[in-house]
Structures are given as C-alpha cells and as structure tokens.
PDB file of N, CA and C in Angstrom:
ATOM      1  N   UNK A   1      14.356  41.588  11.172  1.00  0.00           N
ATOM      2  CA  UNK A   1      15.270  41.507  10.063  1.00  0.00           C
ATOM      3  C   UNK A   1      16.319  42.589  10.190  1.00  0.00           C
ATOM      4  N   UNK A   2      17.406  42.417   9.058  1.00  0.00           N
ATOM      5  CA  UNK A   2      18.399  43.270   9.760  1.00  0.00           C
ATOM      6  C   UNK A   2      18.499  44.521   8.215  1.00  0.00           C
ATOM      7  N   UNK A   3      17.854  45.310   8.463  1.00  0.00           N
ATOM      8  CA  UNK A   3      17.879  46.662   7.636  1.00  0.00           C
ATOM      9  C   UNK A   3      19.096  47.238   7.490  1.00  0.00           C
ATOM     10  N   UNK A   4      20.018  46.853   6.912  1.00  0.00           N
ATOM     11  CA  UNK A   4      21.502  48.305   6.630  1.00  0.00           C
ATOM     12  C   UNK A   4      21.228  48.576   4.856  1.00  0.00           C
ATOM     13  N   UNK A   5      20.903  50.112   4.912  1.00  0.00           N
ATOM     14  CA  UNK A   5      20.990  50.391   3.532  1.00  0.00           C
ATOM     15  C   UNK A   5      22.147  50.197   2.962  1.00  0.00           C
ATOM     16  N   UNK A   6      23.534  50.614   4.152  1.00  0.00           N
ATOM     17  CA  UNK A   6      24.691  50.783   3.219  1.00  0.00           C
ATOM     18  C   UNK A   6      25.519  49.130   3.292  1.00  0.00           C
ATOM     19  N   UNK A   7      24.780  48.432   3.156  1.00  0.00           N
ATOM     20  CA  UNK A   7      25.403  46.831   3.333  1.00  0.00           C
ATOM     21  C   UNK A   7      26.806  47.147   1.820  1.00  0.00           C
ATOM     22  N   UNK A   8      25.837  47.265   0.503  1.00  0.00           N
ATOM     23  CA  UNK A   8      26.827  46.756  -0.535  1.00  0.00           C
ATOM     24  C   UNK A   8      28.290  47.708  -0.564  1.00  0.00           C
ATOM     25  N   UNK A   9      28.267  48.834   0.274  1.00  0.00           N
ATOM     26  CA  UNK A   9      28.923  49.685   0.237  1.00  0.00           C
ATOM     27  C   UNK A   9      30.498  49.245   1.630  1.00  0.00           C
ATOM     28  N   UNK A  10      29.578  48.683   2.687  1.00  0.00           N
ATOM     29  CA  UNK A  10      30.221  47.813   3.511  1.00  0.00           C
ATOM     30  C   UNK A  10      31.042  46.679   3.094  1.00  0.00           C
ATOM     31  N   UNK A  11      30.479  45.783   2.252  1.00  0.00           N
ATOM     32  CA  UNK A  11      31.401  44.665   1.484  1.00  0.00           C
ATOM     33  C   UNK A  11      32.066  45.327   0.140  1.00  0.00           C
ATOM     34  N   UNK A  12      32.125  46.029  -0.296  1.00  0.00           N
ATOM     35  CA  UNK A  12      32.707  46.554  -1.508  1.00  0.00           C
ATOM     36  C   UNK A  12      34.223  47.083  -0.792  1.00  0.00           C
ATOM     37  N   UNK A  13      34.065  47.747   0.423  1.00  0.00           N
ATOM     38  CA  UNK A  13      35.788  48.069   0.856  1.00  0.00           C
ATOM     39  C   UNK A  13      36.939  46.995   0.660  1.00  0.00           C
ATOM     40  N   UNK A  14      36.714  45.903   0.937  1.00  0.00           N
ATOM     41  CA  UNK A  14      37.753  44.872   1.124  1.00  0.00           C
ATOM     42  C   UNK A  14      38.220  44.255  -0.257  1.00  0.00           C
ATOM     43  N   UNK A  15      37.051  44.144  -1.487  1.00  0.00           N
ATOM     44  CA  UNK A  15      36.987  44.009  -2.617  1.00  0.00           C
ATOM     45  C   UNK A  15      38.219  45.248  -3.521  1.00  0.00           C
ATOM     46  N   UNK A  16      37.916  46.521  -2.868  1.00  0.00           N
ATOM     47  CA  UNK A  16      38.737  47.403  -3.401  1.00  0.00           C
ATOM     48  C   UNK A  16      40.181  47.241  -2.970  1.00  0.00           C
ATOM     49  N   UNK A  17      39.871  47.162  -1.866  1.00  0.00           N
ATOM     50  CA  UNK A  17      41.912  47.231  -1.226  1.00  0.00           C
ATOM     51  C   UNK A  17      42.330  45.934  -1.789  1.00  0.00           C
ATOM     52  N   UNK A  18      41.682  44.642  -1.968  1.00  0.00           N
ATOM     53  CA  UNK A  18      42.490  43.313  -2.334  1.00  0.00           C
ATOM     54  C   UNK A  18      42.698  44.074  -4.285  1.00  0.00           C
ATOM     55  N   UNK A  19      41.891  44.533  -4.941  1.00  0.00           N
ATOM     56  CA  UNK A  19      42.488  44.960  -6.124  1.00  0.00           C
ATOM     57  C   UNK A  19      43.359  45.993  -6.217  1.00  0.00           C
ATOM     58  N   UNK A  20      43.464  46.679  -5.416  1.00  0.00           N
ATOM     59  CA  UNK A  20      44.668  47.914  -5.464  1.00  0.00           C
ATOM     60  C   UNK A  20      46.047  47.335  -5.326  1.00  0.00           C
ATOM     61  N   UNK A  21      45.866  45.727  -3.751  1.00  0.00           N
ATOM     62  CA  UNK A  21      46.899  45.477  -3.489  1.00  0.00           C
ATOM     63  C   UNK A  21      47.690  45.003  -4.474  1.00  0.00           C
ATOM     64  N   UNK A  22      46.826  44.407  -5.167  1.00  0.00           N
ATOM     65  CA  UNK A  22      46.795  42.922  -6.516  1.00  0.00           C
ATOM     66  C   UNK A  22      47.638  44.086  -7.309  1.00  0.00           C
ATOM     67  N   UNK A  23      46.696  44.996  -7.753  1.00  0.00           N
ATOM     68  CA  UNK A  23      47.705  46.334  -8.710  1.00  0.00           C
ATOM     69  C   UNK A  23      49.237  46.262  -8.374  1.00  0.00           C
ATOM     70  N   UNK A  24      48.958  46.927  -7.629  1.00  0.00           N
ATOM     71  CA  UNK A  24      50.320  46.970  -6.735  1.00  0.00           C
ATOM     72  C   UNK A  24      51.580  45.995  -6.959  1.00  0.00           C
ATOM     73  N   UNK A  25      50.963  44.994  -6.354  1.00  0.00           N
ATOM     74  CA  UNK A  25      52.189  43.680  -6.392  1.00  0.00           C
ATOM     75  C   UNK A  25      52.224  43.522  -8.062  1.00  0.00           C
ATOM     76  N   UNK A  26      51.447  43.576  -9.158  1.00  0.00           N
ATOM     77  CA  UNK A  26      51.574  43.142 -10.209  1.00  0.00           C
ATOM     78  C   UNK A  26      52.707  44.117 -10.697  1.00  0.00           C
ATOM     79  N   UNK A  27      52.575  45.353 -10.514  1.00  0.00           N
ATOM     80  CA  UNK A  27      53.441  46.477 -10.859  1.00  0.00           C
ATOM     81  C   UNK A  27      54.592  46.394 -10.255  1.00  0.00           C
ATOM     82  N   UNK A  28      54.651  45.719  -9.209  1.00  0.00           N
ATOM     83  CA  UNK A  28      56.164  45.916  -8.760  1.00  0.00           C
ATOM     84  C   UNK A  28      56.813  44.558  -9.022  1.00  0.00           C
ATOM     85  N   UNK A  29      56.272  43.666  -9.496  1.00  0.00           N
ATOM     86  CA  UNK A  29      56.905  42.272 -10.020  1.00  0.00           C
ATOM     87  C   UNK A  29      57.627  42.627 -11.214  1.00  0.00           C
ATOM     88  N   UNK A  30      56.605  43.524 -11.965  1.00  0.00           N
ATOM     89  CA  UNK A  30      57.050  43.619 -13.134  1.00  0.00           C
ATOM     90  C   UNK A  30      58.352  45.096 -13.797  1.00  0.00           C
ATOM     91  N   UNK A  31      58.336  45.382 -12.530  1.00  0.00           N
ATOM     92  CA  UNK A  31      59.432  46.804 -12.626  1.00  0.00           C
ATOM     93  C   UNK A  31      60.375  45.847 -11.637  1.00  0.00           C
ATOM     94  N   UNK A  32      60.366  44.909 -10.730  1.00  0.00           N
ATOM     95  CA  UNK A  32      61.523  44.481 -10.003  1.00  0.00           C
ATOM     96  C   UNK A  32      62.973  45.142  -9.958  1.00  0.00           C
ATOM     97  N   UNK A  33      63.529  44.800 -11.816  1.00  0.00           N
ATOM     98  CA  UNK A  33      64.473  45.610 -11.314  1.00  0.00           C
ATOM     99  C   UNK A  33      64.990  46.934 -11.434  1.00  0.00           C
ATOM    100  N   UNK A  34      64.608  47.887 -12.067  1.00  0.00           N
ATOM    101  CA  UNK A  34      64.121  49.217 -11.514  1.00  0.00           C
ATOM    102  C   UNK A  34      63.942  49.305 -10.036  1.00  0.00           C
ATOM    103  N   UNK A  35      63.360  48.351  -9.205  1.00  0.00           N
ATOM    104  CA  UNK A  35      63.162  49.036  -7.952  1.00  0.00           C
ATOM    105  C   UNK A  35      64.887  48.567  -7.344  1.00  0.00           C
ATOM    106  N   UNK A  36      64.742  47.542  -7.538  1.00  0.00           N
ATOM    107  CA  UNK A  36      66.115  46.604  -6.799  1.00  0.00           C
ATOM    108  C   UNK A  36      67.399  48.256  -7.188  1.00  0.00           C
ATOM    109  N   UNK A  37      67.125  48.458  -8.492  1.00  0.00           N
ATOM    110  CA  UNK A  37      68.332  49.261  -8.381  1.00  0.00           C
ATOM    111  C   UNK A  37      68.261  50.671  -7.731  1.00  0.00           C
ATOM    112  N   UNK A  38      66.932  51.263  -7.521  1.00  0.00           N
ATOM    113  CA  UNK A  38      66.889  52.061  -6.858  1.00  0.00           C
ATOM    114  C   UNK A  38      66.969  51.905  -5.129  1.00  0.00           C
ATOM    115  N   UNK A  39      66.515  50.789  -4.247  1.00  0.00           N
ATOM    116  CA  UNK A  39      66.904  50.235  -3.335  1.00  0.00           C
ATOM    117  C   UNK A  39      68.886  50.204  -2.798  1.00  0.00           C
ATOM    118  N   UNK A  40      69.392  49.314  -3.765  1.00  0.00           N
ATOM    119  CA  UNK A  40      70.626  49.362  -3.844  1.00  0.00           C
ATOM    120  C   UNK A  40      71.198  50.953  -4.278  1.00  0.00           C
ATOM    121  N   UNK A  41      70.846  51.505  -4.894  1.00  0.00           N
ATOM    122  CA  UNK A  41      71.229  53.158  -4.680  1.00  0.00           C
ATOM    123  C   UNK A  41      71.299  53.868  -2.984  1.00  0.00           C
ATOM    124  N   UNK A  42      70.268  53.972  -2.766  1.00  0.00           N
ATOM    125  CA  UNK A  42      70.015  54.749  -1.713  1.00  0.00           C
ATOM    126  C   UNK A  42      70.971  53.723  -0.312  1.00  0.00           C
ATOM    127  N   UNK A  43      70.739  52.315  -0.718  1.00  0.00           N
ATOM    128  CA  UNK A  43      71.429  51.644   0.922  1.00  0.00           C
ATOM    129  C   UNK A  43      72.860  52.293   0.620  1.00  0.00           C
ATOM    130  N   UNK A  44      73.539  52.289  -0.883  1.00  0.00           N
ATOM    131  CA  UNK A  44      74.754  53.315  -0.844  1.00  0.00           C
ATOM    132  C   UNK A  44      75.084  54.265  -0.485  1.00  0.00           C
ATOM    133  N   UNK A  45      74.043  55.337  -0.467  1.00  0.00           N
ATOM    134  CA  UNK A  45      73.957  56.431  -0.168  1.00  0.00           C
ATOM    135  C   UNK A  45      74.265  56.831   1.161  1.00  0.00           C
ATOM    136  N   UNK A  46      73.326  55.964   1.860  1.00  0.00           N
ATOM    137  CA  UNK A  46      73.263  55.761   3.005  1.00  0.00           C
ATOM    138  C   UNK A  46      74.642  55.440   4.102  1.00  0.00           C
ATOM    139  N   UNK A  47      75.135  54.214   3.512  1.00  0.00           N
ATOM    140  CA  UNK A  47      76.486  53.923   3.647  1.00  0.00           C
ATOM    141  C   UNK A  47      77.534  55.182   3.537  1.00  0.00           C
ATOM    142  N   UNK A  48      77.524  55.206   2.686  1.00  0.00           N
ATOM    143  CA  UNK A  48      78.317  56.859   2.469  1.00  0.00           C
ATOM    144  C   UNK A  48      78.375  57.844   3.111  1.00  0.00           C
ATOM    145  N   UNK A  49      76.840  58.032   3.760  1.00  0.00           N
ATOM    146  CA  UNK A  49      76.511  59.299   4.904  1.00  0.00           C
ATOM    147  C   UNK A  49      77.350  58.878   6.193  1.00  0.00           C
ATOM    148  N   UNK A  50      76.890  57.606   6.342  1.00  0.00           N
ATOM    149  CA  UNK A  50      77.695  56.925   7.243  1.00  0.00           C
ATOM    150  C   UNK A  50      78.869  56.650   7.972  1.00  0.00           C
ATOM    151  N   UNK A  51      79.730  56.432   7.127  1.00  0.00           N
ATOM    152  CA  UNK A  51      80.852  56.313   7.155  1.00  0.00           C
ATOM    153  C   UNK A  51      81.635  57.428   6.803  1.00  0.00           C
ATOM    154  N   UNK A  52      80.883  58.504   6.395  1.00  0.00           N
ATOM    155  CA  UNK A  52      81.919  59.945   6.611  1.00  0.00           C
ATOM    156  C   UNK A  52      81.901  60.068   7.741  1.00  0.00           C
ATOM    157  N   UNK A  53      79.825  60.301   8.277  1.00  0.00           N
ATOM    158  CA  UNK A  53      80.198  60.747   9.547  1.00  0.00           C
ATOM    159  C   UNK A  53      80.732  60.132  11.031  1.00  0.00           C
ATOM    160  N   UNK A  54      81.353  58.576  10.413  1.00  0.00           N
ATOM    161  CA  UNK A  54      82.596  58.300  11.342  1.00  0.00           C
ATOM    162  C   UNK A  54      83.310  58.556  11.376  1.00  0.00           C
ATOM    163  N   UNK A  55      84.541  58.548   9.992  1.00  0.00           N
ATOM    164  CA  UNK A  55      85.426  59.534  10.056  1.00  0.00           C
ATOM    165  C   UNK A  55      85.545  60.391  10.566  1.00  0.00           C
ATOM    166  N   UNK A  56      84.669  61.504  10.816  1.00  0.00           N
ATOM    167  CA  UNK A  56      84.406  62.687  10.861  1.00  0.00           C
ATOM    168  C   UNK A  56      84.925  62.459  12.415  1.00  0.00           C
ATOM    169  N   UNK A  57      83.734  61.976  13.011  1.00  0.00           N
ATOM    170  CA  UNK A  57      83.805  61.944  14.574  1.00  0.00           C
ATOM    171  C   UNK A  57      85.013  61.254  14.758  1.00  0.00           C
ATOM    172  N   UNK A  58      85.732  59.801  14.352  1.00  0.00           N
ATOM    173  CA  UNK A  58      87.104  59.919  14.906  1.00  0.00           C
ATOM    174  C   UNK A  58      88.341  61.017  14.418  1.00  0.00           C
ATOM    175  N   UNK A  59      88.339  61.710  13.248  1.00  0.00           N
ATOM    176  CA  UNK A  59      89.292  62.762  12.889  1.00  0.00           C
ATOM    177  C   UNK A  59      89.118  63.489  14.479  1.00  0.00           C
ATOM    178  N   UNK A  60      87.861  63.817  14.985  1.00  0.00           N
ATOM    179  CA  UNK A  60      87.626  65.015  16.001  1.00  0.00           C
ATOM    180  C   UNK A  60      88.188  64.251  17.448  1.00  0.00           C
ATOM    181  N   UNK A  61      87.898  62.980  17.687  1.00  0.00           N
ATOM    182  CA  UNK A  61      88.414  62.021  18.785  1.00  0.00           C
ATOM    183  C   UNK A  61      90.383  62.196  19.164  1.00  0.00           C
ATOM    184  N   UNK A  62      90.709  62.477  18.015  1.00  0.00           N
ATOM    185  CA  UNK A  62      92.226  62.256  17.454  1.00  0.00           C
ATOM    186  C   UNK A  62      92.738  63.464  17.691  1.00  0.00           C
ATOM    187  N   UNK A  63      92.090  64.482  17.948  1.00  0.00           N
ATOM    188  CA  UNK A  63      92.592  65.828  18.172  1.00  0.00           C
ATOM    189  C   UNK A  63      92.857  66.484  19.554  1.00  0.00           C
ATOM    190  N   UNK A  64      93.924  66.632  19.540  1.00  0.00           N
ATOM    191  CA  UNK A  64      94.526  67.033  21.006  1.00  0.00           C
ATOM    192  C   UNK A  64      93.330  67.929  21.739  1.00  0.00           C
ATOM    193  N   UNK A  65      92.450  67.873  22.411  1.00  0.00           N
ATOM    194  CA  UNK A  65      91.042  68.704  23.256  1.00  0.00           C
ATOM    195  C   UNK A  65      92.063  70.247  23.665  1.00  0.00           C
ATOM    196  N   UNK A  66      91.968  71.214  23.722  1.00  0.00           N
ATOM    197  CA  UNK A  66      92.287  72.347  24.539  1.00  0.00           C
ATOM    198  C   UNK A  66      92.580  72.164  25.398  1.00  0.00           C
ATOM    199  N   UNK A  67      93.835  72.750  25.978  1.00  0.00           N
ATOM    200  CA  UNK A  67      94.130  73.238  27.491  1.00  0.00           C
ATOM    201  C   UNK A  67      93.609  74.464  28.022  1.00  0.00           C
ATOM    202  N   UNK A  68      92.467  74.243  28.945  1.00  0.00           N
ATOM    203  CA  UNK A  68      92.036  75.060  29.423  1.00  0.00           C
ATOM    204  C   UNK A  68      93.521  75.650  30.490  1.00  0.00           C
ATOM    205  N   UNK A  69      93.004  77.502  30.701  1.00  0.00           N
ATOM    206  CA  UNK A  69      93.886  77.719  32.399  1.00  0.00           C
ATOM    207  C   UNK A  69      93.182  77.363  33.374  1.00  0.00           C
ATOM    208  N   UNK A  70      93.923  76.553  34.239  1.00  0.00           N
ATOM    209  CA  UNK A  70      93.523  76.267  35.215  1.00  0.00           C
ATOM    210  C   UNK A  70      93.852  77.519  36.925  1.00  0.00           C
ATOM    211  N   UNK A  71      93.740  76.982  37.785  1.00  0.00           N
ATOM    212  CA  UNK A  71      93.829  77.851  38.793  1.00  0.00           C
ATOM    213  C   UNK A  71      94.550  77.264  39.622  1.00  0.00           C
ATOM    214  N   UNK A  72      95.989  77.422  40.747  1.00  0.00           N
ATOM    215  CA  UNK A  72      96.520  76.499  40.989  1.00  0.00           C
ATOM    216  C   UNK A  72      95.955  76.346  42.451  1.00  0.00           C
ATOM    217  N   UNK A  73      95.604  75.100  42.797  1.00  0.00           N
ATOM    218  CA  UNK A  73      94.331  74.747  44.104  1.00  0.00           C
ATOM    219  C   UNK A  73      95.560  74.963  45.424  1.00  0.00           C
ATOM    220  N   UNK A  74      94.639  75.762  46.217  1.00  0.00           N
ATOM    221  CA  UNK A  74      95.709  75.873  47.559  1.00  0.00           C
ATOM    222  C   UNK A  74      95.712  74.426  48.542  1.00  0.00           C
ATOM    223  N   UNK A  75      96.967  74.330  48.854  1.00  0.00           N
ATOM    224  CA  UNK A  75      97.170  73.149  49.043  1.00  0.00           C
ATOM    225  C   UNK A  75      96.682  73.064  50.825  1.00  0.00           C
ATOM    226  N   UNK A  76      95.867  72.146  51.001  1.00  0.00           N
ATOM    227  CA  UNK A  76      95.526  71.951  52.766  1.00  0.00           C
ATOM    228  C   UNK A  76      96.747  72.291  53.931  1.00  0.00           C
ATOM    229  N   UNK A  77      96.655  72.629  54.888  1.00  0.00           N
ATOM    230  CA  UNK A  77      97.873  72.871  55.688  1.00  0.00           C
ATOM    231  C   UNK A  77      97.941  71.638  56.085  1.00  0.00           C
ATOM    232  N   UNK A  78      99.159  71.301  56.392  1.00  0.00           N
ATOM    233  CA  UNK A  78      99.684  69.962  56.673  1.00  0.00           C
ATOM    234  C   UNK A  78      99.319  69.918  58.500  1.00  0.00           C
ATOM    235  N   UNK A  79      98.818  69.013  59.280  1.00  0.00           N
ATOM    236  CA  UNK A  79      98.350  68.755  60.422  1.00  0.00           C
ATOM    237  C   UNK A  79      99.914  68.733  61.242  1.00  0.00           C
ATOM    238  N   UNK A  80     100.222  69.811  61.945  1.00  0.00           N
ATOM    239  CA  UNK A  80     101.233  69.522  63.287  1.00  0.00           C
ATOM    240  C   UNK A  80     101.689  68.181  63.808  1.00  0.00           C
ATOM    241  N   UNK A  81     102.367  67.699  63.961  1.00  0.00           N
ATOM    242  CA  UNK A  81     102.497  66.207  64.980  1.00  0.00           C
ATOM    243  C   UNK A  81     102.576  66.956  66.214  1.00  0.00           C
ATOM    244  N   UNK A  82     102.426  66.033  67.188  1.00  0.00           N
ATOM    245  CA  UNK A  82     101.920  66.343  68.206  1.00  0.00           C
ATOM    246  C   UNK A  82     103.178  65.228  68.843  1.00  0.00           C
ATOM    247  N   UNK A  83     103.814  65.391  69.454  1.00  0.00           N
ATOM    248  CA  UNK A  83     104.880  64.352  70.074  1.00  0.00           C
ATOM    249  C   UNK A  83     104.572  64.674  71.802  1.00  0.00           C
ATOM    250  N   UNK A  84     104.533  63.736  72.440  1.00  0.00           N
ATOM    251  CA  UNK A  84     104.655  63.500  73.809  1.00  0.00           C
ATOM    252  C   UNK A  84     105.695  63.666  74.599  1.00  0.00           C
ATOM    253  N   UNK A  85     105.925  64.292  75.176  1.00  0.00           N
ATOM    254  CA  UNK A  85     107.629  64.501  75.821  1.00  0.00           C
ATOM    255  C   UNK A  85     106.970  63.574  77.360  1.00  0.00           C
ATOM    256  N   UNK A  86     108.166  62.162  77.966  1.00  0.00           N
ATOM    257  CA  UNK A  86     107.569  61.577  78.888  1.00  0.00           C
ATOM    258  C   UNK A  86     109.220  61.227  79.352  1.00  0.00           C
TER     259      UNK A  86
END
C-alpha cells in the first residue's frame, strides 16, 4: 500500500493557488478601470522618456563634432623615372 502521511497537504497546494488566482482575477475585473488608467499612465510616461531621449540624441547628431589638430602626414617621395637613352 502506498503510505504518504503528507498526501492531504500534497493535494491542498493546487486547491490554494486556483483560489488566490480566482481572488485575483475577481479583483482585477472589478477595479478594471483603475488599472486600465494606471497602465495608460505609465505607457505615457514611457513614451515621453522616449522621445526626449531621441531628441536628445539627434540635437547631439546635428552638432558640428570637433576639429581635432591634426599632424600634417609627410608625403612619400615621388619614384625617379628612369628613361633609356638608345
């Protein structure tokens, strides 16, 4: 036979999470829109962060970069021709 003391304790987990979930969904059906408007808040928010920090980065794109000094590169010696006298 199959002896588990903690059997009722084993089937009681799944019993609990399906009523918490049940909680859960009942509570948020019933606040819907409370949440909807807090949802729609923050995707604004969000948006907002957003789209500054494009601006931002093209204002900085748009800006003439520094002229570094440069060093002026010595130029290769130009190769002799070589002409044949015949």
């Amino acid at each position: 036979m199959n002896n588990t003391p903690n059997k009722g304790f084993k089937m009681a987990i799944p019993f609990i999470a399906g009523v918490a979930l049940g909680g859960l969904a009942i509570y948020a059906f019933n606040n819907r829109k409370i949440i909807k408007d807090k949802l729609i808040c923050g995707f604004q928010k969000g948006k907002d962060v957003a789209v500054k920090t494009l601006n931002s980065q093209n204002q900085d794109a748009k800006t003439e970069p520094k002229k570094r000094a440069t060093r002026a590169k010595k130029q290769p010696p130009k190769p002799e021709t070589i002409t044949d006298a015949k």
